[in-house]
N, C-alpha and C. Protein backbone atom coordinates (compact mmCIF):
# COMPACT_ATOMS: atom_id res chain seq x y z
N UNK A 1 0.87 -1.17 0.00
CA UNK A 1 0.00 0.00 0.00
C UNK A 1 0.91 1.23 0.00
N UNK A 2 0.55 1.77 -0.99
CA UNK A 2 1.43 3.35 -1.06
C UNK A 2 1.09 4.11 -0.20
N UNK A 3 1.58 5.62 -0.27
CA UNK A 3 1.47 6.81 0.74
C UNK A 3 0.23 7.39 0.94
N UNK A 4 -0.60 7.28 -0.31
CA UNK A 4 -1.40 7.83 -0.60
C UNK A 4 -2.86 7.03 -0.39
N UNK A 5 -2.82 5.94 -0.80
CA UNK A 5 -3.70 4.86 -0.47
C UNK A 5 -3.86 4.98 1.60
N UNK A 6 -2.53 4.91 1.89
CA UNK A 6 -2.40 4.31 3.42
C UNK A 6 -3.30 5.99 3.92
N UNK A 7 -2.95 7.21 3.20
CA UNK A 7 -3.55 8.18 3.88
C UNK A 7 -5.04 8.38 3.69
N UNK A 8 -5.29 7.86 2.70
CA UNK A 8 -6.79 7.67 2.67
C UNK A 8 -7.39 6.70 3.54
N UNK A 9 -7.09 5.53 3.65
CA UNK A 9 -7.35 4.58 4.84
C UNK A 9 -7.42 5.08 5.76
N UNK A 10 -6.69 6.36 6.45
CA UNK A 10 -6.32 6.64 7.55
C UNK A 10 -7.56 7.76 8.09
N UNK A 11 -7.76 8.67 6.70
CA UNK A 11 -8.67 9.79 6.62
C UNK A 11 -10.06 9.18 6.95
N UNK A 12 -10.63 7.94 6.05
CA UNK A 12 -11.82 7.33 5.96
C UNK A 12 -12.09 6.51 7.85
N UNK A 13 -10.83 6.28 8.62
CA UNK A 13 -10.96 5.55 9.83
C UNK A 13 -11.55 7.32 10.74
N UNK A 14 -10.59 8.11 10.28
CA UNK A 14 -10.70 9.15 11.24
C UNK A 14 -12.06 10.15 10.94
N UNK A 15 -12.60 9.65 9.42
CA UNK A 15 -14.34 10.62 9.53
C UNK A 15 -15.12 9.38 10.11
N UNK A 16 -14.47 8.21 10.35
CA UNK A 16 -15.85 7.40 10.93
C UNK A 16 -15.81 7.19 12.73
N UNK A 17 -14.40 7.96 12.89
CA UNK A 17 -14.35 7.99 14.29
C UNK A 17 -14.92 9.13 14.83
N UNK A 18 -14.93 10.53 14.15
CA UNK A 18 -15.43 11.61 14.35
C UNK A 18 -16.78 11.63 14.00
N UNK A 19 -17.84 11.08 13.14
CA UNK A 19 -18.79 10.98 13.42
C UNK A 19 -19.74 9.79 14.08
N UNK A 20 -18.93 8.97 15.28
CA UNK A 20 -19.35 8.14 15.95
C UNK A 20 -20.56 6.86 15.06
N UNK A 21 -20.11 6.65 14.08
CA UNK A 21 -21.33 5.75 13.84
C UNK A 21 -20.16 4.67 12.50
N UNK A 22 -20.59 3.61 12.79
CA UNK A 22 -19.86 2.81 11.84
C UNK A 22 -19.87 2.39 10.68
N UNK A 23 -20.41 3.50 9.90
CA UNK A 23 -20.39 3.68 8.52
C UNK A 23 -20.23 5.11 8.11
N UNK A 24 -19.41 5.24 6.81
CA UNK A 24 -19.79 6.94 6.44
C UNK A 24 -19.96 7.01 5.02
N UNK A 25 -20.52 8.26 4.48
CA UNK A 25 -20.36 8.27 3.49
C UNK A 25 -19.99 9.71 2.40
N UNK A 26 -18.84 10.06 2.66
CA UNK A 26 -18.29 11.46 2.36
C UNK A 26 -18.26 11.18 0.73
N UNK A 27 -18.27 13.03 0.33
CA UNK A 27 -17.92 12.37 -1.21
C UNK A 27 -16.49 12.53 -1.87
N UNK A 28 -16.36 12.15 -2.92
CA UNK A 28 -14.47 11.92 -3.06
C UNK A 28 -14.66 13.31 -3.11
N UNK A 29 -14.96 14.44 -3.22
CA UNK A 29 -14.57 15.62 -3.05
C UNK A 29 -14.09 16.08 -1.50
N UNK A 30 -14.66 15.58 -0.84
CA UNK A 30 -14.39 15.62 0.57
C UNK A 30 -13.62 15.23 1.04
N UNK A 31 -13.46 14.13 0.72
CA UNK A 31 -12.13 13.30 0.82
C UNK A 31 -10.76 13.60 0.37
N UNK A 32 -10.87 14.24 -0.93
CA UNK A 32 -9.73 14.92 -1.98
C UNK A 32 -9.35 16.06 -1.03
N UNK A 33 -10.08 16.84 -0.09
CA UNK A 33 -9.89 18.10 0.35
C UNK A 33 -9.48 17.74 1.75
N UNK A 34 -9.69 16.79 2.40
CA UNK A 34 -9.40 16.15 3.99
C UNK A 34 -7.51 15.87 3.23
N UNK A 35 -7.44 15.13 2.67
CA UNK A 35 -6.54 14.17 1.93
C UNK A 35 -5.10 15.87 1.89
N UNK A 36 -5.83 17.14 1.44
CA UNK A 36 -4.99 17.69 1.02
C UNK A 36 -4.56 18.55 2.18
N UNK A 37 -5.78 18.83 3.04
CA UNK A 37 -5.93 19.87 4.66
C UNK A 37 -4.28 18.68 5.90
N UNK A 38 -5.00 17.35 6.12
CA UNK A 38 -4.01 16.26 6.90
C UNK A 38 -2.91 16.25 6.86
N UNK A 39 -2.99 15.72 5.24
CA UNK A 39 -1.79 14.65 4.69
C UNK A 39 -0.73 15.18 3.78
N UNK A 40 -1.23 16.53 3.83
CA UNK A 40 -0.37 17.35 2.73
C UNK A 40 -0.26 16.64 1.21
N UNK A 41 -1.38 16.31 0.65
CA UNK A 41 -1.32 15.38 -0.51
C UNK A 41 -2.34 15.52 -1.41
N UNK A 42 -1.92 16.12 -2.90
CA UNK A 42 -3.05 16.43 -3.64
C UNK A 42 -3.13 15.35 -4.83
N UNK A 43 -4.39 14.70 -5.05
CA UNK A 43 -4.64 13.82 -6.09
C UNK A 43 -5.82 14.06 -6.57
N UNK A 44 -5.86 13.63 -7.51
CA UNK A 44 -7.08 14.27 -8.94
C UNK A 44 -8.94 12.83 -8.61
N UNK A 45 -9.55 13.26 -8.72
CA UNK A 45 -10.50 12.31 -8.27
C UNK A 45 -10.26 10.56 -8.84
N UNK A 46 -9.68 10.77 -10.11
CA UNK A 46 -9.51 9.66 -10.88
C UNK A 46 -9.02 8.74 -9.98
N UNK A 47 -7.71 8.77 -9.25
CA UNK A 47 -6.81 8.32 -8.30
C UNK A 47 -7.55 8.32 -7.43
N UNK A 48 -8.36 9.02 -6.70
CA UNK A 48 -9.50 8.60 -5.39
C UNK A 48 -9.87 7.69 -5.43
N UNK A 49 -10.60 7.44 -7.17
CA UNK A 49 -11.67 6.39 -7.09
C UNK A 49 -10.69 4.97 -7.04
N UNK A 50 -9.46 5.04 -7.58
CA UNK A 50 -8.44 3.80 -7.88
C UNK A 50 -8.30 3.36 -6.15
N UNK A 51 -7.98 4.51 -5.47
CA UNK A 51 -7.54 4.24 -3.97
C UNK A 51 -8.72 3.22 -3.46
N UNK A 52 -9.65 4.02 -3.36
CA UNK A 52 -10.94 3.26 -3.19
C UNK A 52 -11.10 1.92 -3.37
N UNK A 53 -11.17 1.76 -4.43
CA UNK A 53 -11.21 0.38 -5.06
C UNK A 53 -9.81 -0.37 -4.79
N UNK A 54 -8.96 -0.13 -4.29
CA UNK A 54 -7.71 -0.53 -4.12
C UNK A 54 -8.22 -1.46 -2.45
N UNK A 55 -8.77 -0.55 -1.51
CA UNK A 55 -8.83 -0.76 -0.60
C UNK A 55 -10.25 -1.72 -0.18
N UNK A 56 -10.71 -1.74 -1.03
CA UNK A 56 -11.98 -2.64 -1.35
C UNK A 56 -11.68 -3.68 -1.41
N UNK A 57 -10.85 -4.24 -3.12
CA UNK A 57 -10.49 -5.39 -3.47
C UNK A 57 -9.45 -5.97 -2.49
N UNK A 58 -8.75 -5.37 -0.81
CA UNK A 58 -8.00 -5.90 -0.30
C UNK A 58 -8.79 -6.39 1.09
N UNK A 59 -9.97 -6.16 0.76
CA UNK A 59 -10.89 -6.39 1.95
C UNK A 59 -10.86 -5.46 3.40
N UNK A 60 -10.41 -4.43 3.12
CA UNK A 60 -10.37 -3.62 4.14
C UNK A 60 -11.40 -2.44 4.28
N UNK A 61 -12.03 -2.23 3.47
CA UNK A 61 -13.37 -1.76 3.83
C UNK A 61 -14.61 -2.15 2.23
N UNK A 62 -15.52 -2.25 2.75
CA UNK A 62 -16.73 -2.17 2.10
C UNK A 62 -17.36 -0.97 1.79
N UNK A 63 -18.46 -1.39 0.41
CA UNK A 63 -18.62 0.06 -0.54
C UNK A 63 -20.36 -0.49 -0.50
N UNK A 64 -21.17 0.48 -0.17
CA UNK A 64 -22.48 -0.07 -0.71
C UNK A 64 -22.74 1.05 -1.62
N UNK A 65 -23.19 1.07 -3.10
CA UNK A 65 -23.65 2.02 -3.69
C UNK A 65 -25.24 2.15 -3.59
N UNK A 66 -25.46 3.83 -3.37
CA UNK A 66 -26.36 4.43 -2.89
C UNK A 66 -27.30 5.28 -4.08
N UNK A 67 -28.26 5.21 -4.95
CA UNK A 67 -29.08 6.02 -5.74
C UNK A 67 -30.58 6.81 -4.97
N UNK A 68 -30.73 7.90 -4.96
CA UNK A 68 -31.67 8.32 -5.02
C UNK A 68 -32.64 8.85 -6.48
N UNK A 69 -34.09 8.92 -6.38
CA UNK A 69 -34.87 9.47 -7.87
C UNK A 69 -34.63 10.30 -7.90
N UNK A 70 -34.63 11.44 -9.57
CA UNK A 70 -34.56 12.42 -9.55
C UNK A 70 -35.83 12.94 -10.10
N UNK A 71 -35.79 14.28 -10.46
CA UNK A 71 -36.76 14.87 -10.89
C UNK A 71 -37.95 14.44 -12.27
N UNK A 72 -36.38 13.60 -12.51
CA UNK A 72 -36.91 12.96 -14.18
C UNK A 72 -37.41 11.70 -14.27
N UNK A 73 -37.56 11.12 -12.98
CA UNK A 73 -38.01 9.38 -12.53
C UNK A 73 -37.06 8.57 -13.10
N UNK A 74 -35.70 9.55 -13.34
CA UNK A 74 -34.32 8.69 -13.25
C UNK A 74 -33.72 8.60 -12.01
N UNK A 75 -32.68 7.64 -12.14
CA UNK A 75 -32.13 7.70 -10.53
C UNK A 75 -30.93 8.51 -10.92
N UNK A 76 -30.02 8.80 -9.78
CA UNK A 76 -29.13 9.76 -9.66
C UNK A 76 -28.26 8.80 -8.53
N UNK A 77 -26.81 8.92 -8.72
CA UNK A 77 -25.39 7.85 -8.01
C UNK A 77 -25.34 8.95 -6.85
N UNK A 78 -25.66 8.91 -5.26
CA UNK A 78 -24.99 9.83 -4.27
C UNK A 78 -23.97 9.16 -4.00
N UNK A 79 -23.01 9.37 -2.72
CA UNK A 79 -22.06 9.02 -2.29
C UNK A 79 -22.42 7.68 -1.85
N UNK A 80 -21.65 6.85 -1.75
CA UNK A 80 -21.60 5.29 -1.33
C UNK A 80 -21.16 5.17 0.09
N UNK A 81 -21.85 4.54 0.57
CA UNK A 81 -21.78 3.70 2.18
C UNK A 81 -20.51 3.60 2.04
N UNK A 82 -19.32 3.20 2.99
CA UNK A 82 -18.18 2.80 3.56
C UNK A 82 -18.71 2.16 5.15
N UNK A 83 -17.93 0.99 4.75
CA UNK A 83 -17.65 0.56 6.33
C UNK A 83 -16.47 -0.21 6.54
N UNK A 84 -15.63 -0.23 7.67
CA UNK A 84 -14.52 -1.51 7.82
C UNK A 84 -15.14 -2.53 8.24
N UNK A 85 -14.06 -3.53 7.54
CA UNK A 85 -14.15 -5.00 7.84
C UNK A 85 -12.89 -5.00 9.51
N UNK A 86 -13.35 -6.60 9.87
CA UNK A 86 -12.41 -7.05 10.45
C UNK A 86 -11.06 -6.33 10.64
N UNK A 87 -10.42 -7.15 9.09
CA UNK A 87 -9.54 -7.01 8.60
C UNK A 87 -8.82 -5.32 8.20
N UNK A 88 -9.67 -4.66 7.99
CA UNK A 88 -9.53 -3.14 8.06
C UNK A 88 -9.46 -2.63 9.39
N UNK A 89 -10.39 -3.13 10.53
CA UNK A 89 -9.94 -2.65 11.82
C UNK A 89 -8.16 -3.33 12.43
N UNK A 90 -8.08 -4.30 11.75
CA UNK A 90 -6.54 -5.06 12.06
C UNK A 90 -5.45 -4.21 11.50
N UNK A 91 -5.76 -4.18 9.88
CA UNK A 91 -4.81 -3.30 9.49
C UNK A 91 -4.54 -1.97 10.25
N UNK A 92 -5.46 -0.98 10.35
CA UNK A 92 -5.62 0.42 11.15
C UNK A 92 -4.68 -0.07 12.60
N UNK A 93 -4.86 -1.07 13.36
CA UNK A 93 -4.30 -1.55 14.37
C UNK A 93 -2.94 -1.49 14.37
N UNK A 94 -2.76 -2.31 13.38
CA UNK A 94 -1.00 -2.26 12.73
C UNK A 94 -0.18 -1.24 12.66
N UNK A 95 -0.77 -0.39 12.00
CA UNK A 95 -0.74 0.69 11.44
C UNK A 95 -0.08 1.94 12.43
N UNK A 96 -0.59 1.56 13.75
CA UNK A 96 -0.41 2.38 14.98
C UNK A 96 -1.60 3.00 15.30
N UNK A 97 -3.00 3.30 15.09
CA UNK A 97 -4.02 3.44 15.57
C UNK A 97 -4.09 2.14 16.65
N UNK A 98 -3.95 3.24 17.89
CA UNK A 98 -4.78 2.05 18.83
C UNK A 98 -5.89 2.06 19.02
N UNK A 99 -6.60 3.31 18.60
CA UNK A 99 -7.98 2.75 18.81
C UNK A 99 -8.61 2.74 17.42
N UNK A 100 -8.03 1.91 17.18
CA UNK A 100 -9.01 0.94 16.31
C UNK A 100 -9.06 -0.61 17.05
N UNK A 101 -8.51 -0.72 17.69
CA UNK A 101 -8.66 -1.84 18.78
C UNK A 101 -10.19 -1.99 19.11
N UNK A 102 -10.53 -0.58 19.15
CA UNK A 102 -12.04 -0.43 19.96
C UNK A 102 -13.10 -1.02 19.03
N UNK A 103 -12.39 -0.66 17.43
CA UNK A 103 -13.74 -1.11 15.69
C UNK A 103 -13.69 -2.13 15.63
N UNK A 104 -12.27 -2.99 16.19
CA UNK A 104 -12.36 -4.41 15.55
C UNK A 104 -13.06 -5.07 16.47
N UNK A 105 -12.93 -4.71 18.22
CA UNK A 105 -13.64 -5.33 18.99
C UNK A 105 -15.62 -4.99 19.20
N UNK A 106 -15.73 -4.00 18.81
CA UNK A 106 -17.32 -3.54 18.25
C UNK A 106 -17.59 -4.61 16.50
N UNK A 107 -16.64 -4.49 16.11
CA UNK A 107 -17.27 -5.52 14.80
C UNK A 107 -17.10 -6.91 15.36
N UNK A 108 -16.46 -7.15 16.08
CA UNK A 108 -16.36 -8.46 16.61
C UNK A 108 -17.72 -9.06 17.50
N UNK A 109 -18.48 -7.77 18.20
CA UNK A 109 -19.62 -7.83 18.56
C UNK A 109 -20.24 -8.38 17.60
N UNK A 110 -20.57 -7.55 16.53
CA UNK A 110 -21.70 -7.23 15.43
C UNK A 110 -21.80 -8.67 15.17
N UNK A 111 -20.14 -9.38 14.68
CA UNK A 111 -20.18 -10.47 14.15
C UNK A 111 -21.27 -11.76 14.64
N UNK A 112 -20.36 -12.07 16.42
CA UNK A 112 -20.67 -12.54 17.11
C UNK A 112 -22.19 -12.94 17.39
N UNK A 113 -23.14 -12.02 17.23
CA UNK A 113 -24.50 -11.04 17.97
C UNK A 113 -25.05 -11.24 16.61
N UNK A 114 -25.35 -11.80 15.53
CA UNK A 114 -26.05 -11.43 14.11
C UNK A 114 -26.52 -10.34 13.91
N UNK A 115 -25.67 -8.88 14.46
CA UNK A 115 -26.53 -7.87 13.83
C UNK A 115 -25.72 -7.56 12.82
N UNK A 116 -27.08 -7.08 12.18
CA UNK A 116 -26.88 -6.47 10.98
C UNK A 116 -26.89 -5.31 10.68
N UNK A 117 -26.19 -4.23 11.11
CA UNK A 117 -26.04 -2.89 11.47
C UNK A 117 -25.91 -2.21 10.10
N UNK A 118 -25.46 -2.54 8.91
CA UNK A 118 -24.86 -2.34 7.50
C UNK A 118 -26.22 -2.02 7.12
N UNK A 119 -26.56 -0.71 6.57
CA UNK A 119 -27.79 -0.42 6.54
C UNK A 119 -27.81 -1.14 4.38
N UNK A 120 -29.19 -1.60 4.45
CA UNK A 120 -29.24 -3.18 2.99
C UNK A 120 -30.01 -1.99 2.18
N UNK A 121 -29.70 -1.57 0.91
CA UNK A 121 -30.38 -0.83 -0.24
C UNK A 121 -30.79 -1.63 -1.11
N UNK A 122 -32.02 -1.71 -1.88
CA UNK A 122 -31.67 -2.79 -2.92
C UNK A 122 -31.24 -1.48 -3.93
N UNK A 123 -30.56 -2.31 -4.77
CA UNK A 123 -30.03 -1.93 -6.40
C UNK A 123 -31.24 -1.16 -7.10
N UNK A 124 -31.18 0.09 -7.44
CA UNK A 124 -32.01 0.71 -8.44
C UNK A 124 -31.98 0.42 -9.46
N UNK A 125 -31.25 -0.21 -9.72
CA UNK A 125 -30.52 -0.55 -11.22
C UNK A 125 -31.47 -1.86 -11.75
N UNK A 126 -31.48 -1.92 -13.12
CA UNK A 126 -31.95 -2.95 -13.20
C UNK A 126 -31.02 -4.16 -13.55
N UNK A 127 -31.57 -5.41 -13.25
CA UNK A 127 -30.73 -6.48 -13.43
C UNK A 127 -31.56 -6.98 -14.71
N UNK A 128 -29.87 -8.17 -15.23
CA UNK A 128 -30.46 -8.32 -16.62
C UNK A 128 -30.79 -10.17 -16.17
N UNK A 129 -32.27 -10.24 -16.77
CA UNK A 129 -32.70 -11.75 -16.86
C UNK A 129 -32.50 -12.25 -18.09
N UNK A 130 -31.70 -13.46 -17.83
CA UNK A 130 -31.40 -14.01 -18.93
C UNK A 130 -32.68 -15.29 -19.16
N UNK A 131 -33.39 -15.87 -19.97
CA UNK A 131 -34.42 -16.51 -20.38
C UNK A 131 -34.65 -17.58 -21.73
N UNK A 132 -33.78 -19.05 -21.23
CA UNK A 132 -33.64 -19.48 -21.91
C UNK A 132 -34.68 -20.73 -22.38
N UNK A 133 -35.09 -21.38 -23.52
CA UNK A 133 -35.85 -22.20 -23.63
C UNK A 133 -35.21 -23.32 -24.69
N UNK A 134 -35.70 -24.47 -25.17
CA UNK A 134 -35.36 -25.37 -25.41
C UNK A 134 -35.89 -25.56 -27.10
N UNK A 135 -36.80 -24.84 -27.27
CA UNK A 135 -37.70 -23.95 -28.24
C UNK A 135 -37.44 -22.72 -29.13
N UNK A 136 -35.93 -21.92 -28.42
CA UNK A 136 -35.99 -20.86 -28.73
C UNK A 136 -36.24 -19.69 -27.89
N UNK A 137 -37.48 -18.89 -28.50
CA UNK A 137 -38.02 -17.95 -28.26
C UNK A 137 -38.95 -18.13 -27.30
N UNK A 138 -38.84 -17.23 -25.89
CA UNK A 138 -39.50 -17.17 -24.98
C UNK A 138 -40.61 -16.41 -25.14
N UNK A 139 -42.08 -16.44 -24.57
CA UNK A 139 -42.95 -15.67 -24.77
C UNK A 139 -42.80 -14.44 -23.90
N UNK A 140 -44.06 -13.59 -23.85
CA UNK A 140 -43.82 -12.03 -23.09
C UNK A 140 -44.40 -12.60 -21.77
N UNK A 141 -45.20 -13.70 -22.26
CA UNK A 141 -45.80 -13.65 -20.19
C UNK A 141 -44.52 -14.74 -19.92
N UNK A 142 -44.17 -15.49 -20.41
CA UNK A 142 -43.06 -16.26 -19.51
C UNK A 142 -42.07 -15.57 -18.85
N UNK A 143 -41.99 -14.30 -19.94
CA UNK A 143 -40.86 -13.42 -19.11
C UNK A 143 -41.47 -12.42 -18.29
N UNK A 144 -42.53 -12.43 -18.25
CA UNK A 144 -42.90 -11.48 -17.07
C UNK A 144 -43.19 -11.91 -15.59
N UNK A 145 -43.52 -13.56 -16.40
CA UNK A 145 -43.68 -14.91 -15.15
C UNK A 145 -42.06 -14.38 -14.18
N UNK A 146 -41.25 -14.81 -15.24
CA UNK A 146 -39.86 -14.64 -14.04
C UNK A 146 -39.53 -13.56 -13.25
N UNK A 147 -40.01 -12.41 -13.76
CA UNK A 147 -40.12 -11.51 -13.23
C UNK A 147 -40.95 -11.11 -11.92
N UNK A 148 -41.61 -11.77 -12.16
CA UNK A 148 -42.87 -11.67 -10.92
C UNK A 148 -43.85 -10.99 -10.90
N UNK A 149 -44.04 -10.74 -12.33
CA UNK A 149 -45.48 -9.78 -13.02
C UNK A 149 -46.41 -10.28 -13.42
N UNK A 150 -47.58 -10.18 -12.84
CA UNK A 150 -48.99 -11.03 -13.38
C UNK A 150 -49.15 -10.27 -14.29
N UNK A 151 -49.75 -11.44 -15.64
CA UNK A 151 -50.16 -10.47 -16.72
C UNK A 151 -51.41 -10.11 -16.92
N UNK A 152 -52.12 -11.29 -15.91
CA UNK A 152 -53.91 -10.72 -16.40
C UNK A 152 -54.28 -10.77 -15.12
């Protein structure tokens, strides 16, 4: 993990310690500007989003993406959920944050306890059904069957 990655890790532990709740969801602009106020470190959003995803695919924190409707009965992308894993409260540990001692042992609760504190969105998005037959061509109510749409 580079300088820049590790200071974002560091930024994202310290807005979820300052606003007491175990998820946040700032936007990379916020982040770009924490990143530059801290850490003395300026990077272009492109590189945010890489960091991000850097720190995702290493299992050290989780991303839920978040849409609200807009005016046009389209949806619109807000900022995305963040939360640490385990493994993200370990790393932070490592790291020399001792209190992150306190996230890993509160997620260790969560674990323990089946809550489910990770607030669940479904996907605005649509998913694609794939609809295959043996025949070919599927009809319109079979595919609305899978869907879960009565047709009459």
């Amino acid at each position: 993990m580079n300088n820049t990655k590790q200071a974002l890790f560091i930024t994202l532990y310290k807005i979820t310690v300052k606003g007491k709740k175990h998820y946040i969801f700032p936007s990379i602009d916020a982040l770009i500007d924490l990143l530059a106020a801290r850490h003395a470190t300026q990077i272009k959003r492109r590189w945010a989003f890489r960091c991000i995803k850097y720190l995702e695919d290493q299992g050290l924190i989780t991303r839920r993406p978040r849409y609200v409707k807009d005016k046009d009965r389209g949806y619109k992308q807000i900022p995305s959920l963040i939360a640490f894993t385990l493994a993200g409260a370990r790393k932070l540990y490592s790291c020399g944050l001792d209190s992150a001692a306190r996230l890993a042992k509160e997620i260790m609760g969560w674990i323990k306890g089946g809550d489910k504190r990770f607030p669940e969105y479904k996907s605005a998005t649509v998913e694609t059904v794939v609809i295959t037959k043996k025949e070919g061509f599927s009809t319109l109510s079979d595919i609305f069957a899978t869907l879960g749409v009565a047709t009459k």
